[in-house]
PDB file of N, CA and C in Angstrom:
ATOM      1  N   UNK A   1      13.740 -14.934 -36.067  1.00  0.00           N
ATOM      2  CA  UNK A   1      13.526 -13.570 -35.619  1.00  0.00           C
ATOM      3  C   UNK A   1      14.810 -12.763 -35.760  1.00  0.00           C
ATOM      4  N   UNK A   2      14.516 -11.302 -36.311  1.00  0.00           N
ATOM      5  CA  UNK A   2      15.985 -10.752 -36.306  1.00  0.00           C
ATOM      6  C   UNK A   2      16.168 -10.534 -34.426  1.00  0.00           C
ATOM      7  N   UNK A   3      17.443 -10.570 -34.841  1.00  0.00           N
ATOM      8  CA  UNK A   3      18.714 -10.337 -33.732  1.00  0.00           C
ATOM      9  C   UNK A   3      18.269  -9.208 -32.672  1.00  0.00           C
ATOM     10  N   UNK A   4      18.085  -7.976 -33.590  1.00  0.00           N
ATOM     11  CA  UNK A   4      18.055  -6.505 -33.301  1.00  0.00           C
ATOM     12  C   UNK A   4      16.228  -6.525 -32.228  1.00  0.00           C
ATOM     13  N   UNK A   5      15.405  -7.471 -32.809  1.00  0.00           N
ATOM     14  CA  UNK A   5      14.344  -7.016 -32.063  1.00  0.00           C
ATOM     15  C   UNK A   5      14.210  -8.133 -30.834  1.00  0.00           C
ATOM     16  N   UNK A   6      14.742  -9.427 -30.987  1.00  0.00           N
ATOM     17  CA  UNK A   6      14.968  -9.994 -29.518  1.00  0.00           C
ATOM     18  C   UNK A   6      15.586  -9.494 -28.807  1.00  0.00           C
ATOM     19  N   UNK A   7      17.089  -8.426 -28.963  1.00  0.00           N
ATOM     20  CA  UNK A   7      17.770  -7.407 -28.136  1.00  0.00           C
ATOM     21  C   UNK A   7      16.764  -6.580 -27.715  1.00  0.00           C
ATOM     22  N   UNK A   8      16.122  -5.712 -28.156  1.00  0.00           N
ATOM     23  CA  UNK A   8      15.095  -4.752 -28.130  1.00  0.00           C
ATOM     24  C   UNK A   8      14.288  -4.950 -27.233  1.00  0.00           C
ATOM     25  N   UNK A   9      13.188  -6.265 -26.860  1.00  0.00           N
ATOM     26  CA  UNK A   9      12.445  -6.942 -26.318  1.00  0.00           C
ATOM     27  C   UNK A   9      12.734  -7.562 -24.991  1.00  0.00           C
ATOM     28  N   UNK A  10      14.374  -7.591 -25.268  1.00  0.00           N
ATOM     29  CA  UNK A  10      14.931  -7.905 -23.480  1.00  0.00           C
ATOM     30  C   UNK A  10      15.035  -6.899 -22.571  1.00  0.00           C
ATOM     31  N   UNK A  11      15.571  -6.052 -23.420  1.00  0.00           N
ATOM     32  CA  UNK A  11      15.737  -4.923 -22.771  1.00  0.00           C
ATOM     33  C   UNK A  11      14.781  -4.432 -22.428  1.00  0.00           C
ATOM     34  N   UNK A  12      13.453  -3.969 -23.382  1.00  0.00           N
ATOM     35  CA  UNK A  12      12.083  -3.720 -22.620  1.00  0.00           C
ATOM     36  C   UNK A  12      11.915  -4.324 -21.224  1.00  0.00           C
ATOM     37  N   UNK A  13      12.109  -5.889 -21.279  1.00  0.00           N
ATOM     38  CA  UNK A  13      11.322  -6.642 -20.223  1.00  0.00           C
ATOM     39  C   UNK A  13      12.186  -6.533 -19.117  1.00  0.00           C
ATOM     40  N   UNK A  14      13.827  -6.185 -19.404  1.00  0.00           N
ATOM     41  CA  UNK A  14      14.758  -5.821 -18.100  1.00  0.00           C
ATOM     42  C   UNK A  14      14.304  -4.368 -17.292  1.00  0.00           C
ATOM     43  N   UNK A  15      14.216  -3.852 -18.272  1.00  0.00           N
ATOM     44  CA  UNK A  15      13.989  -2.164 -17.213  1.00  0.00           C
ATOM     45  C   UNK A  15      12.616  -2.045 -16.889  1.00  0.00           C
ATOM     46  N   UNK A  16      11.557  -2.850 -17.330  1.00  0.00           N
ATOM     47  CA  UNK A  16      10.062  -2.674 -16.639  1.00  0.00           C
ATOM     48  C   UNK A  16       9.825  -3.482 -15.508  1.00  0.00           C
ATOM     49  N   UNK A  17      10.345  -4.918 -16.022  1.00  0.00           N
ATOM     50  CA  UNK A  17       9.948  -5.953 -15.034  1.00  0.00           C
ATOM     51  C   UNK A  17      10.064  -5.321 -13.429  1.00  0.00           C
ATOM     52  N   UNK A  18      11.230  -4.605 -12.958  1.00  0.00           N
ATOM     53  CA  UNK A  18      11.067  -4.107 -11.581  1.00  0.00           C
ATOM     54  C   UNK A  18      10.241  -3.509 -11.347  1.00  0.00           C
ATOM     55  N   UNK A  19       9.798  -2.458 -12.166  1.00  0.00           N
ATOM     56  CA  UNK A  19       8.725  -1.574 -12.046  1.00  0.00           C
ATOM     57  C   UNK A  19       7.060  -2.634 -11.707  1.00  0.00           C
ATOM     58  N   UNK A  20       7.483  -3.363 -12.303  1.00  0.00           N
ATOM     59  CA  UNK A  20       5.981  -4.362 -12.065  1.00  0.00           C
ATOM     60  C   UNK A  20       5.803  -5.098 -10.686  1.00  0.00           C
ATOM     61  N   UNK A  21       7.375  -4.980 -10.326  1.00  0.00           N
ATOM     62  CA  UNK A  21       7.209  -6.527  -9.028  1.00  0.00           C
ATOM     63  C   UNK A  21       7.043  -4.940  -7.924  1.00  0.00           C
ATOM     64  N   UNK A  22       7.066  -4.157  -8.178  1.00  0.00           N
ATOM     65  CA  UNK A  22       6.908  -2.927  -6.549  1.00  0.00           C
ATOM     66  C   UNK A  22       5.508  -3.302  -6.179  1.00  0.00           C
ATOM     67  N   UNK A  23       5.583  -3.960  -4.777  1.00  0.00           N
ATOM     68  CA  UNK A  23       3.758  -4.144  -4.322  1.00  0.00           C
ATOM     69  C   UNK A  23       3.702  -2.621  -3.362  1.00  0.00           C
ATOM     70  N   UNK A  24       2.467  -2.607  -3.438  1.00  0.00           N
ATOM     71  CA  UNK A  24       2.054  -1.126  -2.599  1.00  0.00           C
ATOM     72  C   UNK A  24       1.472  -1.787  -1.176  1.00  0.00           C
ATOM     73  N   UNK A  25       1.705  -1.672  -0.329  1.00  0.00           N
ATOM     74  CA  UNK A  25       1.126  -1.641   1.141  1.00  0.00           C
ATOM     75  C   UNK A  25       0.568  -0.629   1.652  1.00  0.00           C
ATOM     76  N   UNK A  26      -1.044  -0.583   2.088  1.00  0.00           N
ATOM     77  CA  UNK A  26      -1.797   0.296   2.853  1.00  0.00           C
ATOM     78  C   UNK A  26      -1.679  -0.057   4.216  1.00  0.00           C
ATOM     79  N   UNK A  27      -1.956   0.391   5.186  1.00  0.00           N
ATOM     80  CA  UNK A  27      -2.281   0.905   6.896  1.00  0.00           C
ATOM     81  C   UNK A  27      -3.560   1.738   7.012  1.00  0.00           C
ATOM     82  N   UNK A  28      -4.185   0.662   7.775  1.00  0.00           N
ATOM     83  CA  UNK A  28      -5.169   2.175   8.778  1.00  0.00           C
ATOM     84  C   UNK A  28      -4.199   2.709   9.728  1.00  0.00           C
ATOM     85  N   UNK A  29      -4.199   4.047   9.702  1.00  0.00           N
ATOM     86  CA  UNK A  29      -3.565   4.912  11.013  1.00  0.00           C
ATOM     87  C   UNK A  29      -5.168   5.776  11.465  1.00  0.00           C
ATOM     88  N   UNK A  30      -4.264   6.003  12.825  1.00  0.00           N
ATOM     89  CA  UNK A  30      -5.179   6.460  13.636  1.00  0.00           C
ATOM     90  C   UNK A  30      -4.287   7.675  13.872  1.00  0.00           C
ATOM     91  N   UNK A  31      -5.090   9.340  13.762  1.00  0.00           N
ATOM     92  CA  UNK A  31      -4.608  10.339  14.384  1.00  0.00           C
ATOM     93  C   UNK A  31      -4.405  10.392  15.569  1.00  0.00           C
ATOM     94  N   UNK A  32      -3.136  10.924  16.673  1.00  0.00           N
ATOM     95  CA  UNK A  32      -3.587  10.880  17.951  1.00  0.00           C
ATOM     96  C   UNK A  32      -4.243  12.042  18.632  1.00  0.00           C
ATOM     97  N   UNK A  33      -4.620  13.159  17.821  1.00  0.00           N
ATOM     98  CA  UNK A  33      -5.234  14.325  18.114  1.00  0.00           C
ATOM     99  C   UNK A  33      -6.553  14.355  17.829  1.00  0.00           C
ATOM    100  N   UNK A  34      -6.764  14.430  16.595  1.00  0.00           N
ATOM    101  CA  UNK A  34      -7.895  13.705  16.415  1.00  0.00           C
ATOM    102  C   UNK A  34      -9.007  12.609  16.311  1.00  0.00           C
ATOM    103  N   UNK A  35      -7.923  11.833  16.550  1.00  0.00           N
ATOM    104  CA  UNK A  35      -8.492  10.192  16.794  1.00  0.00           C
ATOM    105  C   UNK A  35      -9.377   9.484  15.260  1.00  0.00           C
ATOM    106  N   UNK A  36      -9.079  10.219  14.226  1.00  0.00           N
ATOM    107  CA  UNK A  36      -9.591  10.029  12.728  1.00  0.00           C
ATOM    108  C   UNK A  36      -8.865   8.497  12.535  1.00  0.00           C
ATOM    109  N   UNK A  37      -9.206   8.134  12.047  1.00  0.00           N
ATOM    110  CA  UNK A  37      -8.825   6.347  11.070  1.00  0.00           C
ATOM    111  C   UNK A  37      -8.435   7.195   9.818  1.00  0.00           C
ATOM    112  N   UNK A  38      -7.634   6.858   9.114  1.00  0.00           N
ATOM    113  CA  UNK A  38      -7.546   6.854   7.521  1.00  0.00           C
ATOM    114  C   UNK A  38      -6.552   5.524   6.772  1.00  0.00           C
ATOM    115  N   UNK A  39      -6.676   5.960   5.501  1.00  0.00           N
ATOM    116  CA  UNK A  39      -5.827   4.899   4.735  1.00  0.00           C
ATOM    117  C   UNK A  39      -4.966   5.401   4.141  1.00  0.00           C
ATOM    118  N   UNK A  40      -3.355   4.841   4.392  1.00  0.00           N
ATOM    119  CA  UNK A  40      -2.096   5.395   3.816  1.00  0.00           C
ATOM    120  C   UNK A  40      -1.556   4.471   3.110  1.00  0.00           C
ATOM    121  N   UNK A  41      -0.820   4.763   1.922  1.00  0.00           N
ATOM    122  CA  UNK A  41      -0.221   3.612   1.359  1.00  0.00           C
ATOM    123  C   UNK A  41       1.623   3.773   1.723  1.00  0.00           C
ATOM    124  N   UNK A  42       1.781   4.439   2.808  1.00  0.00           N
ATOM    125  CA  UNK A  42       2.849   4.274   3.449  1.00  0.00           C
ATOM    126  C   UNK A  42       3.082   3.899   4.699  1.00  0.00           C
ATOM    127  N   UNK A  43       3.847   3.194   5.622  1.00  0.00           N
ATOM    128  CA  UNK A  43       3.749   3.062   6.871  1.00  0.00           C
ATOM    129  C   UNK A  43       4.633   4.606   7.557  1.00  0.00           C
ATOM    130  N   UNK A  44       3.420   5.017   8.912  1.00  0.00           N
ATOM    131  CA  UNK A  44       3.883   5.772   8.950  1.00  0.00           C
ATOM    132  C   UNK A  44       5.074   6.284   9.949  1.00  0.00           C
ATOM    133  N   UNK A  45       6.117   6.951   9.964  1.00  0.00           N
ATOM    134  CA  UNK A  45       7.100   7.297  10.698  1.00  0.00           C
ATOM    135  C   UNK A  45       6.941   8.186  12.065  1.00  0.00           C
ATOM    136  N   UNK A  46       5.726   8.445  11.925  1.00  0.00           N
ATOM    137  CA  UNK A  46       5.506  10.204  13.155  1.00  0.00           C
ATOM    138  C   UNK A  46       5.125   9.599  14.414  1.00  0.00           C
ATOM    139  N   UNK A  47       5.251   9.970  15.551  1.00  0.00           N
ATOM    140  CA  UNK A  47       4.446   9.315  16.725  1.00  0.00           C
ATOM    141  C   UNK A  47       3.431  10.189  16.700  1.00  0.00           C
ATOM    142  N   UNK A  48       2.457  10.698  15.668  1.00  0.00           N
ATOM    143  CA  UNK A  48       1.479  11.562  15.686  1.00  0.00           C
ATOM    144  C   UNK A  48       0.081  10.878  15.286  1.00  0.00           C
ATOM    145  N   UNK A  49       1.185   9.661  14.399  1.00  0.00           N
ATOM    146  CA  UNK A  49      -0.260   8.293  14.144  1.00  0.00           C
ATOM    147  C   UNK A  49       0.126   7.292  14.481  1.00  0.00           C
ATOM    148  N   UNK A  50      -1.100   5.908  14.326  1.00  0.00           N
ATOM    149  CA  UNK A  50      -0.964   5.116  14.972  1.00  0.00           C
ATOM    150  C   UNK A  50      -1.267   3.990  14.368  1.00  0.00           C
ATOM    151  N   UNK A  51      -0.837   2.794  14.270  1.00  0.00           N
ATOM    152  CA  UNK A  51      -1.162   2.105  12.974  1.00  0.00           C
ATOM    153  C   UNK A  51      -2.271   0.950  13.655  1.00  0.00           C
ATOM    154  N   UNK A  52      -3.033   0.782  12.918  1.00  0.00           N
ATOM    155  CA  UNK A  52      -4.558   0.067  13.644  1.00  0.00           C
ATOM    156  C   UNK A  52      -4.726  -0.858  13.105  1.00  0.00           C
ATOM    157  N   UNK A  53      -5.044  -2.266  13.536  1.00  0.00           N
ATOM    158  CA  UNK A  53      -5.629  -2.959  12.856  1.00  0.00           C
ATOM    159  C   UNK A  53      -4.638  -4.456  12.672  1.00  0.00           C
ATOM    160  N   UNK A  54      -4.165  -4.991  11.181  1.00  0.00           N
ATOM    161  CA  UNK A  54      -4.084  -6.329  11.147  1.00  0.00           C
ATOM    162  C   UNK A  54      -2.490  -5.274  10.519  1.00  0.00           C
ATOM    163  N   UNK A  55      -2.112  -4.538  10.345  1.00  0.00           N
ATOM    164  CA  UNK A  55      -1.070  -3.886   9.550  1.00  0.00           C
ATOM    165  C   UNK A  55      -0.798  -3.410   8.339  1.00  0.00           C
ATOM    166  N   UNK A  56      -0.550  -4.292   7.960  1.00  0.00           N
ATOM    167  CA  UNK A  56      -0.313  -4.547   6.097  1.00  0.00           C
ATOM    168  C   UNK A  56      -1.353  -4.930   5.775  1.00  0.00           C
ATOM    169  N   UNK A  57      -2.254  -4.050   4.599  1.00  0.00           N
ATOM    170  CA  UNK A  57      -2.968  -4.734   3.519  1.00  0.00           C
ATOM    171  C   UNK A  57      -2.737  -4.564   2.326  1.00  0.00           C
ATOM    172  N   UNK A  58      -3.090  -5.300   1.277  1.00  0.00           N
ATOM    173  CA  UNK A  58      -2.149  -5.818   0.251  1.00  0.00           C
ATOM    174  C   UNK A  58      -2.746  -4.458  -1.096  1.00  0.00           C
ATOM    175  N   UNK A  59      -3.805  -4.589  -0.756  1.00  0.00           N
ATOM    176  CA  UNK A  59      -4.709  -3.378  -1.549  1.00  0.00           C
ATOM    177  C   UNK A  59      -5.798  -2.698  -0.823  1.00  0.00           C
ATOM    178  N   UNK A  60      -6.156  -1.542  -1.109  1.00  0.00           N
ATOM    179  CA  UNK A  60      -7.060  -0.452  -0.564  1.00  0.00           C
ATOM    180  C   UNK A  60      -8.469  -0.983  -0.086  1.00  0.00           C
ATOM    181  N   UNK A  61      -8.880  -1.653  -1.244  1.00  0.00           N
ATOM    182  CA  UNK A  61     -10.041  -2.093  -0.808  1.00  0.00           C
ATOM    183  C   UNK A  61     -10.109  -3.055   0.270  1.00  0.00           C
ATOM    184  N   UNK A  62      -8.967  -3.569   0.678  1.00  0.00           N
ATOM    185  CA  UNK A  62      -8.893  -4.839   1.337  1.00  0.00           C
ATOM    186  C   UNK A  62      -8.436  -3.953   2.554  1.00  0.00           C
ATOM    187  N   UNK A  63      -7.968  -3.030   2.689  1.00  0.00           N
ATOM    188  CA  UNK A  63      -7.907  -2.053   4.074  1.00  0.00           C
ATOM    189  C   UNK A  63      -9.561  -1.027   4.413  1.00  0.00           C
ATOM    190  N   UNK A  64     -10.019  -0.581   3.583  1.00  0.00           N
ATOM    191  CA  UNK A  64     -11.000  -0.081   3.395  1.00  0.00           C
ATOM    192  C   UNK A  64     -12.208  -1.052   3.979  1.00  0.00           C
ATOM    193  N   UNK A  65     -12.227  -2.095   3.909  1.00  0.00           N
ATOM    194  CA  UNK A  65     -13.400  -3.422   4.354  1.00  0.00           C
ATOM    195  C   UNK A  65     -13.079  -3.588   5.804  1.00  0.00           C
ATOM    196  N   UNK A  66     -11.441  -3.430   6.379  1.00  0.00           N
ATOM    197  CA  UNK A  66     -10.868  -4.160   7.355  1.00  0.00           C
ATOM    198  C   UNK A  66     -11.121  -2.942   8.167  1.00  0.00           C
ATOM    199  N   UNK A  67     -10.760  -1.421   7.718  1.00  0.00           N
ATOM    200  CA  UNK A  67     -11.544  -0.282   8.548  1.00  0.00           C
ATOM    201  C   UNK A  67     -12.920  -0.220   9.396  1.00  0.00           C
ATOM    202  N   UNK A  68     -13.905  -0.791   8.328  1.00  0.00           N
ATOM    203  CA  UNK A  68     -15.218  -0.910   8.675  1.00  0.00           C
ATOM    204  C   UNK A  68     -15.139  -1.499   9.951  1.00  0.00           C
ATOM    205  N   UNK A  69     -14.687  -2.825  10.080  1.00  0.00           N
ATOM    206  CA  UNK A  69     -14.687  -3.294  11.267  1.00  0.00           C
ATOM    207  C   UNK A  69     -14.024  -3.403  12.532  1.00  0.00           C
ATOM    208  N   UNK A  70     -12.800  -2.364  12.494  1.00  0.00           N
ATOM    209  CA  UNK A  70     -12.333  -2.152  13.679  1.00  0.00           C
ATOM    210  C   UNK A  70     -12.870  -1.216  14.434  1.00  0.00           C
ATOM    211  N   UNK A  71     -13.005  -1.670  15.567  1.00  0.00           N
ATOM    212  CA  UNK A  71     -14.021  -0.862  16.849  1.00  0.00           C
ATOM    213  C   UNK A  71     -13.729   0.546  16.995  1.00  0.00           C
ATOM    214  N   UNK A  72     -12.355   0.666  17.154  1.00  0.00           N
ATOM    215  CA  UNK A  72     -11.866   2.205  17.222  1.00  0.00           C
ATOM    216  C   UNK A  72     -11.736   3.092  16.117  1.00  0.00           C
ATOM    217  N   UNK A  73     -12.280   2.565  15.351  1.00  0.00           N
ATOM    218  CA  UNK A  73     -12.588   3.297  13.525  1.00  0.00           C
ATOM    219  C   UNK A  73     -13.821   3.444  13.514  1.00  0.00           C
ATOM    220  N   UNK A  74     -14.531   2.632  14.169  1.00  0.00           N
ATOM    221  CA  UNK A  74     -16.144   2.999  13.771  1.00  0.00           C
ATOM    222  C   UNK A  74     -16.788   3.862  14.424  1.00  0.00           C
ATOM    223  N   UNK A  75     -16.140   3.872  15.979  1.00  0.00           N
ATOM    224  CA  UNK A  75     -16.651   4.671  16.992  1.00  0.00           C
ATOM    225  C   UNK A  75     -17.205   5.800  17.015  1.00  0.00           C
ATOM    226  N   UNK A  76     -16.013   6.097  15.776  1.00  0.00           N
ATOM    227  CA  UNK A  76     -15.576   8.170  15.378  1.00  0.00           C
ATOM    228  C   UNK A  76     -16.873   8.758  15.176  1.00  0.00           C
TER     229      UNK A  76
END
């Protein structure tokens, strides 16, 4: 293999690879005014929400399923 495209090819895989390992974390929060459930893919900083549930889920859908069944999410 030339030289020039195994250089080329590292370098691709150096400056993406981080970009690949970032995992995203969702939260149900709970409004405290409104008392709404939603799904954030940030944890949140405000004492205005409230974070519900098991904490961390790894993907949306897997917070979205775990919503359904918390009591104070369904109530609404």
């Amino acid at each position: 293999m030339n030289a020039k495209t195994l250089l080329g090819a590292a370098l691709l895989v150096a400056f993406t690879a981080p970009g690949l390992a970032q995992t995203t974390e969702f939260f149900i929060v709970q409004d405290a005014s409104t008392k709404r459930c939603t799904i954030v893919d940030k944890k949140p900083t405000t004492t205005t929400t409230t974070v519900i549930g098991d904490g961390v889920y790894k993907t949306r859908v897997e917070a979205e399923s775990a919503m359904k069944t918390v009591k104070i999410c369904t109530s609404n």
